[in-house]
N, C-alpha and C. Protein backbone atom coordinates (compact mmCIF):
# COMPACT_ATOMS: atom_id res chain seq x y z
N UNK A 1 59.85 114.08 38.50
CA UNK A 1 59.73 113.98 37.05
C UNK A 1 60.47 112.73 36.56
N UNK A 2 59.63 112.10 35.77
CA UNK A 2 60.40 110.60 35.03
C UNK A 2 61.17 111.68 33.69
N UNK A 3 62.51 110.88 33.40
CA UNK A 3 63.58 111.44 32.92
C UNK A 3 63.25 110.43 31.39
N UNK A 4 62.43 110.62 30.70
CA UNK A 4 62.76 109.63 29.54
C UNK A 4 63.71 109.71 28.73
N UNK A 5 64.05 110.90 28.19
CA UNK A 5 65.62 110.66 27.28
C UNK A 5 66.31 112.40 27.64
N UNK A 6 67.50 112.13 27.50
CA UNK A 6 68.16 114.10 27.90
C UNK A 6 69.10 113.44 26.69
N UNK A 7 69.77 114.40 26.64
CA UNK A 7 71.00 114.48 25.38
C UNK A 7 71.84 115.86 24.92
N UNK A 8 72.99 115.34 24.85
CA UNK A 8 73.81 116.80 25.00
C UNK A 8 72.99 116.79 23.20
N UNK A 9 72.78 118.73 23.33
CA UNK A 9 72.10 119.07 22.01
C UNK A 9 73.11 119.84 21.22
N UNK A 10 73.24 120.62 21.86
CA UNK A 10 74.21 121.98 21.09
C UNK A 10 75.25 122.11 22.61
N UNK A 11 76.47 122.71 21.56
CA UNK A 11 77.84 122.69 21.97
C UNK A 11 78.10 124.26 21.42
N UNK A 12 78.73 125.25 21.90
CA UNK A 12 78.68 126.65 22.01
C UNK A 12 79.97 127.25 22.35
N UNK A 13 81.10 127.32 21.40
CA UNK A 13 82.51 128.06 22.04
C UNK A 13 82.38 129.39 22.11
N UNK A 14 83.23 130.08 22.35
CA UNK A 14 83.43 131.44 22.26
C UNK A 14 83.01 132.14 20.74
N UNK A 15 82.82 131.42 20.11
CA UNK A 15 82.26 132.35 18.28
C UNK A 15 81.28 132.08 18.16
N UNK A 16 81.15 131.08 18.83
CA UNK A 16 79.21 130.09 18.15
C UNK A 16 78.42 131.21 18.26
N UNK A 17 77.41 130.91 17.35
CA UNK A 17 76.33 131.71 17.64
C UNK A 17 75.13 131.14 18.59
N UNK A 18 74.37 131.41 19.70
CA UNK A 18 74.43 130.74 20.35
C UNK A 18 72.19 130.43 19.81
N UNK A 19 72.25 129.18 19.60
CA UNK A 19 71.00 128.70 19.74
C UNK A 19 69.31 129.28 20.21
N UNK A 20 68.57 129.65 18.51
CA UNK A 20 67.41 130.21 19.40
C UNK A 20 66.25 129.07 19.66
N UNK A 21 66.64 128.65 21.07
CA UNK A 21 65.59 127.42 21.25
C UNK A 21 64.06 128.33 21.88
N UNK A 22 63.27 127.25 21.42
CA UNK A 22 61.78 128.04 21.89
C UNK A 22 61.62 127.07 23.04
N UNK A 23 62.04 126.50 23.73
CA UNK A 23 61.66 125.13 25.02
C UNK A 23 62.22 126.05 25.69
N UNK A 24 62.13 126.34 27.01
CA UNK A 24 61.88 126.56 28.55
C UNK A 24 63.57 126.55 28.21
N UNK A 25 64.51 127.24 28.98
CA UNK A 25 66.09 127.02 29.80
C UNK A 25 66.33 126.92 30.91
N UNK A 26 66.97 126.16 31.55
CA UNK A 26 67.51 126.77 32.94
C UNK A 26 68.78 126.47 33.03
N UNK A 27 69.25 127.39 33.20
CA UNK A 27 70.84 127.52 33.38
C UNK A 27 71.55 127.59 35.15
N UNK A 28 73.01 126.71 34.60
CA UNK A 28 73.57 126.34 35.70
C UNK A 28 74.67 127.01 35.83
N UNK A 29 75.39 128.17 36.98
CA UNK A 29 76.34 128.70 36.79
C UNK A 29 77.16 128.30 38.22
N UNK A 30 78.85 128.68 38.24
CA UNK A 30 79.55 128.22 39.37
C UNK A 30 80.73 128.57 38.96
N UNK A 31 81.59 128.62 40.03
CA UNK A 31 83.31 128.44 39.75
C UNK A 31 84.04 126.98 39.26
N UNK A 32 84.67 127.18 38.59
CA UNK A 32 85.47 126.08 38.23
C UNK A 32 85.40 124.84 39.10
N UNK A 33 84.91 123.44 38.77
CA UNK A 33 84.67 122.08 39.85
C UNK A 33 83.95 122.29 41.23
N UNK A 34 83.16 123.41 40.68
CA UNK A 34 81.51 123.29 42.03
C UNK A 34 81.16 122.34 41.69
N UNK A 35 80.91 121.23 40.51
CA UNK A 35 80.03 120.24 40.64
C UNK A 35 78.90 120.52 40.05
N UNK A 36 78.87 121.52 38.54
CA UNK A 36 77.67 121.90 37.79
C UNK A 36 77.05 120.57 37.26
N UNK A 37 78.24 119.88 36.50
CA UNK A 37 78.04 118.93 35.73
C UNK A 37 77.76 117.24 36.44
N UNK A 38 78.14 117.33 37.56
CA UNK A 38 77.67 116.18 38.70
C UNK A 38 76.07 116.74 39.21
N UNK A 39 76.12 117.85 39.36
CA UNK A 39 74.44 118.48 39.45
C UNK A 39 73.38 117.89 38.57
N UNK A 40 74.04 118.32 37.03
CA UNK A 40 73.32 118.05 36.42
C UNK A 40 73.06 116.59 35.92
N UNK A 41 74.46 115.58 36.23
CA UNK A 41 73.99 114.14 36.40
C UNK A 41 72.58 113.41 37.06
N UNK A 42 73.21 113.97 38.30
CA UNK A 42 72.02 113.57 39.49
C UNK A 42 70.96 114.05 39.31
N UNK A 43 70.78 114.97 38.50
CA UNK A 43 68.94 115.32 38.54
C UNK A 43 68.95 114.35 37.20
N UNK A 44 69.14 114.14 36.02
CA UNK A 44 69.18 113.14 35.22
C UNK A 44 69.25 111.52 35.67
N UNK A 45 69.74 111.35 36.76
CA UNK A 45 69.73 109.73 37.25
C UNK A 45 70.95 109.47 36.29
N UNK A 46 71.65 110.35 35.50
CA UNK A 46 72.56 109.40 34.87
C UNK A 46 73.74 109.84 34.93
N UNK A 47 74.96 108.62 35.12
CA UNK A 47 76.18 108.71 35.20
C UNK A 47 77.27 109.84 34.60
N UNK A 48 76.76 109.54 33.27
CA UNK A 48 77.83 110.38 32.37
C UNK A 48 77.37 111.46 30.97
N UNK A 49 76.02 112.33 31.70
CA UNK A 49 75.79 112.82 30.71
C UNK A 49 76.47 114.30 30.30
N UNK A 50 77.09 114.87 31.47
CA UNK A 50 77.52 116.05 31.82
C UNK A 50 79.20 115.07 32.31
N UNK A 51 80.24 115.64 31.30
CA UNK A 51 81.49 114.90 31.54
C UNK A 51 81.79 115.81 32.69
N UNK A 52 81.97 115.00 34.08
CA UNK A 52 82.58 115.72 35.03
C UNK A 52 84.24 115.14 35.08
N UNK A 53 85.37 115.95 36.07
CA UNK A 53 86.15 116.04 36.04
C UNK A 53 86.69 116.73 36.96
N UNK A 54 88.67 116.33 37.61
CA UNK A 54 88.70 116.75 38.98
C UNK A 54 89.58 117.58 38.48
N UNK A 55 89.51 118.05 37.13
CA UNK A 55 90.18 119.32 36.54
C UNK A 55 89.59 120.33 36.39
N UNK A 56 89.92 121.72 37.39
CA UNK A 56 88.95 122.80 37.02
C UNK A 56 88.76 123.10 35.81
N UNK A 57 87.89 123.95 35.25
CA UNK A 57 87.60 124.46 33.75
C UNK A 57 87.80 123.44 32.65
N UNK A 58 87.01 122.10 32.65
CA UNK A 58 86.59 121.68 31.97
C UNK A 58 85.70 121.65 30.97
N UNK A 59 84.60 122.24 31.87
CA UNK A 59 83.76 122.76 30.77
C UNK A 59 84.28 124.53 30.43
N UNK A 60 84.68 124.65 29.09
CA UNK A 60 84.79 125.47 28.52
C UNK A 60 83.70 125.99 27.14
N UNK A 61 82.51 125.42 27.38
CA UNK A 61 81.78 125.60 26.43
C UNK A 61 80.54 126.17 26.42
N UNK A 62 79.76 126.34 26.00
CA UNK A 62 78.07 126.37 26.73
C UNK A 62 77.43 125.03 26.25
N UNK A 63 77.21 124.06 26.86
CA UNK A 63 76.64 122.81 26.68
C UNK A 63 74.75 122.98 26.90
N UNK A 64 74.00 122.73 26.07
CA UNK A 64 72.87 122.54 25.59
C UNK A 64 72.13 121.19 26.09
N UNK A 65 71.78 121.10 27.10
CA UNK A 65 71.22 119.53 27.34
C UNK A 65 69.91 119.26 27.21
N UNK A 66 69.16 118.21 26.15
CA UNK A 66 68.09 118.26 26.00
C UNK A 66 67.16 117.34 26.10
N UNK A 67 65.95 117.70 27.64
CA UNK A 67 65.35 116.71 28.64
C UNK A 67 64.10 117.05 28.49
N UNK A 68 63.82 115.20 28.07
CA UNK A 68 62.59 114.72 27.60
C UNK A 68 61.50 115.68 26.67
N UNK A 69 62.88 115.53 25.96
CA UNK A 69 61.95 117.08 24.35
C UNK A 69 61.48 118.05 24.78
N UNK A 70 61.38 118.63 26.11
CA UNK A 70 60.74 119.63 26.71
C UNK A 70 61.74 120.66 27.04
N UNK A 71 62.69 120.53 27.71
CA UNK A 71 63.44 121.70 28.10
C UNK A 71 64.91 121.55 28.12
N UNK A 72 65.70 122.54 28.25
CA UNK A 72 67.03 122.37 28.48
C UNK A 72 67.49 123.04 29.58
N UNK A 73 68.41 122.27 30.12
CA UNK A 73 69.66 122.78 30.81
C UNK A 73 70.91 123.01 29.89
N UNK A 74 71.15 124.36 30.82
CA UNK A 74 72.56 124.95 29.73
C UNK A 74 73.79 125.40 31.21
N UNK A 75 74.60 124.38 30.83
CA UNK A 75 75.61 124.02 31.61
C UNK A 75 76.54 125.33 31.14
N UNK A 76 76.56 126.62 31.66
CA UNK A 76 77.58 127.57 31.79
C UNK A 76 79.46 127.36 32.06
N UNK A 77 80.72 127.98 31.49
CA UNK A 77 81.45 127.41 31.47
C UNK A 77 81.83 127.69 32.85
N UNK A 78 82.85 127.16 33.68
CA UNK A 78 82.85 127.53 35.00
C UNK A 78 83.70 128.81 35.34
N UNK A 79 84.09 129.76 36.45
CA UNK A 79 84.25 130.76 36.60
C UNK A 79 85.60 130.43 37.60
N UNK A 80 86.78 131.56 37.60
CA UNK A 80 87.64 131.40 38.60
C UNK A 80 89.34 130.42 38.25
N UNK A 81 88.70 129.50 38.71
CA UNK A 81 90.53 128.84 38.87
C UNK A 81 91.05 128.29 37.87
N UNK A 82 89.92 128.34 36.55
CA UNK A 82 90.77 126.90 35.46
C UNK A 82 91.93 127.90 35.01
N UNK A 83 92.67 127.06 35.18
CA UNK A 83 94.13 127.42 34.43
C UNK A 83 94.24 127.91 32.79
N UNK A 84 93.61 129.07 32.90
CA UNK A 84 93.94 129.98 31.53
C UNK A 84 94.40 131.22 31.41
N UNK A 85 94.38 131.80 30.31
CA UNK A 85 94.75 132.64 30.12
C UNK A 85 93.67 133.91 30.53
N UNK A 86 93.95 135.12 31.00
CA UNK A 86 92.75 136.16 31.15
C UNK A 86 92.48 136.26 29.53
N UNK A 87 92.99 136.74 28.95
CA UNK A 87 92.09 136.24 27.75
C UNK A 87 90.97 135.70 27.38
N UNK A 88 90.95 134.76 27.77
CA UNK A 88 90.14 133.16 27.17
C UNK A 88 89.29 133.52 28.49
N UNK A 89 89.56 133.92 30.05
CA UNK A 89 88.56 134.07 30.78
C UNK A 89 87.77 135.21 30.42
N UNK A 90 88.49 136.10 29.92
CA UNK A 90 87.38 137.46 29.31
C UNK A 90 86.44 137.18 28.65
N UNK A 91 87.39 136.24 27.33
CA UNK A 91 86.13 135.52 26.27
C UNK A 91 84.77 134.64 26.96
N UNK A 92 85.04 134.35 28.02
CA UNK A 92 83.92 133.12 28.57
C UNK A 92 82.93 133.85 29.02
N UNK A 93 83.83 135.18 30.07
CA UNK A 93 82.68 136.16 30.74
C UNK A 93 82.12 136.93 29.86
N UNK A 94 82.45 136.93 28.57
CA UNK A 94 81.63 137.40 27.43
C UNK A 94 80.41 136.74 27.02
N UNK A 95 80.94 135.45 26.91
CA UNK A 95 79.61 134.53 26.48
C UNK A 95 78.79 134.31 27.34
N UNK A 96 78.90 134.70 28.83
CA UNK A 96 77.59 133.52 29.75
C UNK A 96 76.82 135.33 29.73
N UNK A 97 77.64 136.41 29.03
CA UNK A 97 76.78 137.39 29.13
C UNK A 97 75.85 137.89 27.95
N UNK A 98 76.42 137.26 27.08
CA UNK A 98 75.87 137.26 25.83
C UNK A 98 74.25 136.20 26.09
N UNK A 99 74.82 134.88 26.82
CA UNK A 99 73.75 133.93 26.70
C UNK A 99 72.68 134.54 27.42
N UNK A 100 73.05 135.10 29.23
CA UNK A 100 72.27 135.58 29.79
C UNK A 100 71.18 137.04 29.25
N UNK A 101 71.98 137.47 28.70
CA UNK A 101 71.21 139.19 27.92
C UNK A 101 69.98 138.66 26.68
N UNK A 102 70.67 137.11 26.33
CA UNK A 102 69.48 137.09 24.77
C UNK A 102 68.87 135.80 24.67
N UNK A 103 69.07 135.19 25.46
CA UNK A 103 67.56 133.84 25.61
C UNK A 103 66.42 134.41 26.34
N UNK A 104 65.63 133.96 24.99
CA UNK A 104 64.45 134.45 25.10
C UNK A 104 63.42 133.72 26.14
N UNK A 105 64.26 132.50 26.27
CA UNK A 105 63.42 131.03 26.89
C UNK A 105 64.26 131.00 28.08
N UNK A 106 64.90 131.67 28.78
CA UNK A 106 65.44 131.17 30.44
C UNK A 106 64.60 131.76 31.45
N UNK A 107 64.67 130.37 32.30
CA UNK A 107 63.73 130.67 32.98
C UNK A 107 64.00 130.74 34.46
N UNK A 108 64.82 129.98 34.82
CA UNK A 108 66.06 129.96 36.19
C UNK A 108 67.68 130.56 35.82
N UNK A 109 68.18 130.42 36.81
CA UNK A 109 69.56 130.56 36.84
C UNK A 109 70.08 130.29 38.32
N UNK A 110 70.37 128.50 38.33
CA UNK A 110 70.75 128.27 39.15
C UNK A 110 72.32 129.04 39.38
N UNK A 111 72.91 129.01 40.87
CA UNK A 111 74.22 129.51 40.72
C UNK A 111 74.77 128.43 42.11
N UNK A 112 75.48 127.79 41.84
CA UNK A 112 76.40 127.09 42.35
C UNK A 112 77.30 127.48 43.17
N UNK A 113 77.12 127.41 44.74
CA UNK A 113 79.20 127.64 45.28
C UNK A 113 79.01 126.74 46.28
N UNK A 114 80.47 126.31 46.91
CA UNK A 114 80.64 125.38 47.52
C UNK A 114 80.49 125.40 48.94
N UNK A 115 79.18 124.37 49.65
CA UNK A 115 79.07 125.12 51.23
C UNK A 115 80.28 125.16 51.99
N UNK A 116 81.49 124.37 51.69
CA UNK A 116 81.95 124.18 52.62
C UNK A 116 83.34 125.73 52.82
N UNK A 117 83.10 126.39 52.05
CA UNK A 117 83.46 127.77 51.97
C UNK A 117 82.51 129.11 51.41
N UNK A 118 83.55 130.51 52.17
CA UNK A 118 82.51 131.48 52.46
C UNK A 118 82.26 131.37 50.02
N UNK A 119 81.44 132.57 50.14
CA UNK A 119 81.15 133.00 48.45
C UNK A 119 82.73 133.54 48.32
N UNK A 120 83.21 133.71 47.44
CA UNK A 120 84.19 134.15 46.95
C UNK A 120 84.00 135.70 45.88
N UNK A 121 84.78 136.49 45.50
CA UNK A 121 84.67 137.57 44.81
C UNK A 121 83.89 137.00 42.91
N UNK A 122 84.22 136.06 42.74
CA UNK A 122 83.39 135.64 41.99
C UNK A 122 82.46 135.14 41.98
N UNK A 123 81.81 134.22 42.87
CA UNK A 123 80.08 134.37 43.11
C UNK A 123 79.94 135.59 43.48
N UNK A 124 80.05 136.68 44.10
CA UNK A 124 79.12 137.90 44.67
C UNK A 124 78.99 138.79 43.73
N UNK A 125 80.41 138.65 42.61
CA UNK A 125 79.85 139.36 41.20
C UNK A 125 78.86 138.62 40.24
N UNK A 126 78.71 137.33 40.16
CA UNK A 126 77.80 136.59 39.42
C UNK A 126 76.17 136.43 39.97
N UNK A 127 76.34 136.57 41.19
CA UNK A 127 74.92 136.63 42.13
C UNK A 127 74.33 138.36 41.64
N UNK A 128 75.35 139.19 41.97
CA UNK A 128 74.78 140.35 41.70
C UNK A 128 74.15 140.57 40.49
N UNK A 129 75.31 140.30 39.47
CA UNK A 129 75.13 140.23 37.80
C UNK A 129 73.80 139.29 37.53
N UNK A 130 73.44 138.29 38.05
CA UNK A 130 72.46 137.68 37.40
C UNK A 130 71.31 138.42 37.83
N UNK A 131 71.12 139.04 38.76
CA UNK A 131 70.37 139.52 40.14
C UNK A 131 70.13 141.45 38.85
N UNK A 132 71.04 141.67 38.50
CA UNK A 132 71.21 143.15 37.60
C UNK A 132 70.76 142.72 35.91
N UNK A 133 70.16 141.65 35.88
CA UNK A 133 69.35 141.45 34.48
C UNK A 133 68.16 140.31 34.36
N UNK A 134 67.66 141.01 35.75
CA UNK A 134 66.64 140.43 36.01
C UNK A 134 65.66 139.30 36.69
N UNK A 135 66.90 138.32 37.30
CA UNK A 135 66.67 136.94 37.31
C UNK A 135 66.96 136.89 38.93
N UNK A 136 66.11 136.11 39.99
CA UNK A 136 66.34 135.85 40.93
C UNK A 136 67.00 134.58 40.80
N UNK A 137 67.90 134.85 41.47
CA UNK A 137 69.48 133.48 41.54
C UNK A 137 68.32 132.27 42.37
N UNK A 138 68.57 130.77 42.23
CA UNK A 138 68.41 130.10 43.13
C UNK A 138 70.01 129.44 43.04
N UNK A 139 70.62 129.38 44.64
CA UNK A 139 71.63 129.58 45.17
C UNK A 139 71.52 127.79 45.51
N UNK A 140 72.63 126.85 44.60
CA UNK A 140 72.61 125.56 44.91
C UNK A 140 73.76 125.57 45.85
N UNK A 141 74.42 125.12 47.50
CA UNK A 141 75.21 125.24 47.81
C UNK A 141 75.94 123.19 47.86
N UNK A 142 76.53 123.42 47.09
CA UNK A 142 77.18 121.57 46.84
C UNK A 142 77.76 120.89 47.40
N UNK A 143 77.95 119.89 47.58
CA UNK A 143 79.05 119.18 48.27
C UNK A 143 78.69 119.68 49.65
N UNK A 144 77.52 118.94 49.80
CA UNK A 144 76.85 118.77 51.39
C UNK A 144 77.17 117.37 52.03
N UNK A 145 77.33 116.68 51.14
CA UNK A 145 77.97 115.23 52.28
C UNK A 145 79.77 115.65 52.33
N UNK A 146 80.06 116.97 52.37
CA UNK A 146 81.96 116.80 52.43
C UNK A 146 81.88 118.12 53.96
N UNK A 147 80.33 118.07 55.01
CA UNK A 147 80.57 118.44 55.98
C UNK A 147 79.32 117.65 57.00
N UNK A 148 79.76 117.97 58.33
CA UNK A 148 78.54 117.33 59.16
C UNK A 148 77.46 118.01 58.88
N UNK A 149 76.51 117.32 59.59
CA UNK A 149 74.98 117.06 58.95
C UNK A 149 74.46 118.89 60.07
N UNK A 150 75.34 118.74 60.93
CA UNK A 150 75.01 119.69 62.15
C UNK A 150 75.64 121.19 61.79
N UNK A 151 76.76 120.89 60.69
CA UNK A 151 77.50 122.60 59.66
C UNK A 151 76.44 123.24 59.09
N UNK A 152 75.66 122.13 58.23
CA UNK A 152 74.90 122.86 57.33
C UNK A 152 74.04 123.59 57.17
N UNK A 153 73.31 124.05 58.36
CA UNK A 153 72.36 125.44 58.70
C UNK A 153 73.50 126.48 58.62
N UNK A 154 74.53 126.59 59.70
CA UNK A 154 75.38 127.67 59.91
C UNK A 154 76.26 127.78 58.42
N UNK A 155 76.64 126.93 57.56
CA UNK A 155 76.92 127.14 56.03
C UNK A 155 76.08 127.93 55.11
N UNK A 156 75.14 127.71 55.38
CA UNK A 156 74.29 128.33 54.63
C UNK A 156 73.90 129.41 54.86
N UNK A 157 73.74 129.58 56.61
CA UNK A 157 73.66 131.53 56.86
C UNK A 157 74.80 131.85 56.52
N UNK A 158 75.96 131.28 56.09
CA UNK A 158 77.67 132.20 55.67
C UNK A 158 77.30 132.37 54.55
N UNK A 159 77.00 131.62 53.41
CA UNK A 159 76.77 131.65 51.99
C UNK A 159 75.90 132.92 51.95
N UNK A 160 74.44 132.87 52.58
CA UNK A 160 73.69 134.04 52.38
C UNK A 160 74.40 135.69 52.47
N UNK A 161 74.79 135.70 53.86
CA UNK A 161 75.70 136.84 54.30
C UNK A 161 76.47 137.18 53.40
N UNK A 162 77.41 136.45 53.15
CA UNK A 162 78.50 136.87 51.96
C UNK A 162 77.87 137.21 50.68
N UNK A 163 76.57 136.56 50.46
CA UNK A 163 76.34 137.03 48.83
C UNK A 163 75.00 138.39 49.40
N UNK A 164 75.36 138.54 50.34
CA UNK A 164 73.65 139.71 50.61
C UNK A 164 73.09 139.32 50.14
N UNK A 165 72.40 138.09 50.45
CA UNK A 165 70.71 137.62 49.66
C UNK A 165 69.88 137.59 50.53
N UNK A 166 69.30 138.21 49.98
CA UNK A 166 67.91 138.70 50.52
C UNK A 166 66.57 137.40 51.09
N UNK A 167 66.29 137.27 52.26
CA UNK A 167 65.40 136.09 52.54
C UNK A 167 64.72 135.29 51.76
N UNK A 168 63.74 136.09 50.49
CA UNK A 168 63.92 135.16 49.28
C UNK A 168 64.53 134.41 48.63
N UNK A 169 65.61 134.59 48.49
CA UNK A 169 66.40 133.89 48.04
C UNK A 169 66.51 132.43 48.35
N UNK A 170 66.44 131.89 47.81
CA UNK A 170 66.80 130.24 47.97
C UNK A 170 67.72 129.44 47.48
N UNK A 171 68.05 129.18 48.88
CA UNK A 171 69.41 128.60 49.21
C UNK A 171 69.35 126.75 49.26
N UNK A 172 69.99 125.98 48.66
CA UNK A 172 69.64 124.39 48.66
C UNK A 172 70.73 123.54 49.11
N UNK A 173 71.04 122.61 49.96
CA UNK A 173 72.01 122.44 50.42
C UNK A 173 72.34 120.91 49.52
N UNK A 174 72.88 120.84 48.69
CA UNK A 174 73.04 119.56 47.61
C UNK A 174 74.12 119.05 48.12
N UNK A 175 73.80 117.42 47.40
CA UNK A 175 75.05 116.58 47.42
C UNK A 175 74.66 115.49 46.50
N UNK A 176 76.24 115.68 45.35
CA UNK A 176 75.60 115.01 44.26
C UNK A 176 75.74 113.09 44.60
N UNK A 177 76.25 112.88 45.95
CA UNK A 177 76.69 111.60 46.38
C UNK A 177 75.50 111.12 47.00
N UNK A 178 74.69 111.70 47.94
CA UNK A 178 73.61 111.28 48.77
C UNK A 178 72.47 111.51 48.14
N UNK A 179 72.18 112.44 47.30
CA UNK A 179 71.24 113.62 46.06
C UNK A 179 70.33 113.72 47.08
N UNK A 180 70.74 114.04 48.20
CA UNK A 180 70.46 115.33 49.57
C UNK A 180 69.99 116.97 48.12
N UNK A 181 68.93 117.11 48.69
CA UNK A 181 68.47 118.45 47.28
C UNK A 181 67.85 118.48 46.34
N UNK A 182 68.01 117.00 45.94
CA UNK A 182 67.40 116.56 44.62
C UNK A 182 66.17 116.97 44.46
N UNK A 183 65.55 116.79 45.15
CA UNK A 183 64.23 116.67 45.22
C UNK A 183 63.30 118.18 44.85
N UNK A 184 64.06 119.20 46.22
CA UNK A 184 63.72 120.09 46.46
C UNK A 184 64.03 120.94 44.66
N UNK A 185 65.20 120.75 44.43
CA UNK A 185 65.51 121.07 42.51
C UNK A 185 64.24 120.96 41.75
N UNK A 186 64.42 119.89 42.10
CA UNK A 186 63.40 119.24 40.73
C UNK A 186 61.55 120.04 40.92
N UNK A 187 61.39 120.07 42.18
CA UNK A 187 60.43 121.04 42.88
C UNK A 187 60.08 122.11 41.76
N UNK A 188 61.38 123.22 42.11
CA UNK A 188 61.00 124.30 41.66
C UNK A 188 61.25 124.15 40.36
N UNK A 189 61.93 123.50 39.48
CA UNK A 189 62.60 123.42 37.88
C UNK A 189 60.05 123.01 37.38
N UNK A 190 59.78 121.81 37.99
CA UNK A 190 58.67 121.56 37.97
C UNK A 190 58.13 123.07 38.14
N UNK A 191 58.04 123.76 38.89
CA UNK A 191 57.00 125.14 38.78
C UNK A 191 57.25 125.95 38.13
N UNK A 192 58.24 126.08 37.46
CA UNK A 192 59.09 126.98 36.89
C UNK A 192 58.48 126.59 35.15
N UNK A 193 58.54 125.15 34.98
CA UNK A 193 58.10 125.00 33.62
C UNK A 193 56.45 125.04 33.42
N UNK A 194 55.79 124.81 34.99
CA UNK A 194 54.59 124.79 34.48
C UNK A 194 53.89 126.79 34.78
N UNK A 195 54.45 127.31 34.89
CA UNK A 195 54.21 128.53 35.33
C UNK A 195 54.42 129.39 33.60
C-alpha cells in the first residue's frame, strides 16, 4: 500500500470520550516498549509519527492515527512496567476495555510481545481477553533483528506455547530495523480492509 498522508487524529486519556469513527480500526496492543509505536512507524515509512521512546509507558493515551483518509490505527497505551501508580494502571486497563467492548469499526487487534522472551502474565491475559470478545489476536513478535536468524522458528514455537494459541493463530516475526514483517502486516491489514 502507497502511504499518501497518516496523521495523529484524536488523542484519548482516561475521561475522553472515546471517538465514533465510521473508517475501518486496527488496533495495536503490547507491554510497555514492545515497540507499538516503532511498528507503527515502519508500516508508515515514517520516522516520527508514533513518538517512540526508551521509556516504558510512554504512551499513556489512546492515539488515533489517520492513514490515507481510509483507516486508522489506534495505538493502545502499553501494559506492565511503566512506572505508575496501580491506580492509573487500573484506569488504562479500563480504557483499552472500554475501546475494545465499543468500536463499532475494529477490525484487527494486533498484540505485540517481545520474541526474544517467553509471553509474560500480561500478554496471556490480553491474548485471552482479546480472544473473550471476540477478536482473533494476530500475534506481532518484535525485535527480530535483537536475535539470530536460526532463534527465530524456536521463538516463536515459545511465544505460541506460552500464550496457547491455537495453529490459527498468526504469529509474525518483526523488526522495526530490517522491517523483516512488514510486508506480511501490510498483507493482512490489506484483506482485512477489503473484506
Amino acid at each position: 500500500m502507497i502511504i499518501k498522508n497518516a496523521e495523529l487524529e484524536t488523542v484519548c486519556g482516561v475521561t475522553s470520550v472515546l471517538p465514533k469513527n465510521e473508517l475501518p480500526e486496527f488496533a495495536f496492543s503490547g507491554k510497555s516498549n514492545v515497540g507499538k509505536s516503532s511498528l507503527i512507524n515502519a508500516l508508515m515509512i515514517r520516522k516520527n509519527l508514533a513518538r517512540t521512546s526508551g521509556q516504558p509507558g510512554k504512551t499513556q493515551t489512546i492515539n488515533y492515527y489517520k492513514v490515507n483518509n481510509a483507516f486508522y490505527f489506534v495505538d493502545l497505551p502499553g501494559y506492565g512496567y511503566a512506572k505508575v501508580s496501580k491506580e492509573i494502571k487500573a484506569k488504562w486497563g479500563k480504557m483499552i476495555e472500554k475501546y475494545l467492548k465499543t468500536s463499532e469499526v475494529l477490525k484487527k487487534v494486533f498484540l505485540l510481545v517481545d520474541i526474544r522472551h517467553d509471553p509474560g502474565e500480561n500478554d496471556i491475559t490480553m491474548f485471552e481477553w482479546v480472544k473473550a470478545n471476540g477478536f482473533e489476536p494476530v500475534v506481532i513478535a518484535t525485535k527480530a533483528d535483537k536475535i539470530g536468524r536460526n532463534q527465530i522458528q524456536r521463538q516463536v514455537a515459545a511465544i505460541r506455547k506460552g500464550l496457547k494459541a491455537e495453529a490459527e493463530i498468526k504469529i509474525i516475526p518483526f523488526s522495526a530495523e530490517t522491517k523483516q514483517g512488514r510486508d506480511e502486516i501490510w498483507a493482512l491489514l490489506e484483506e482485512n480492509l477489503s473484506s
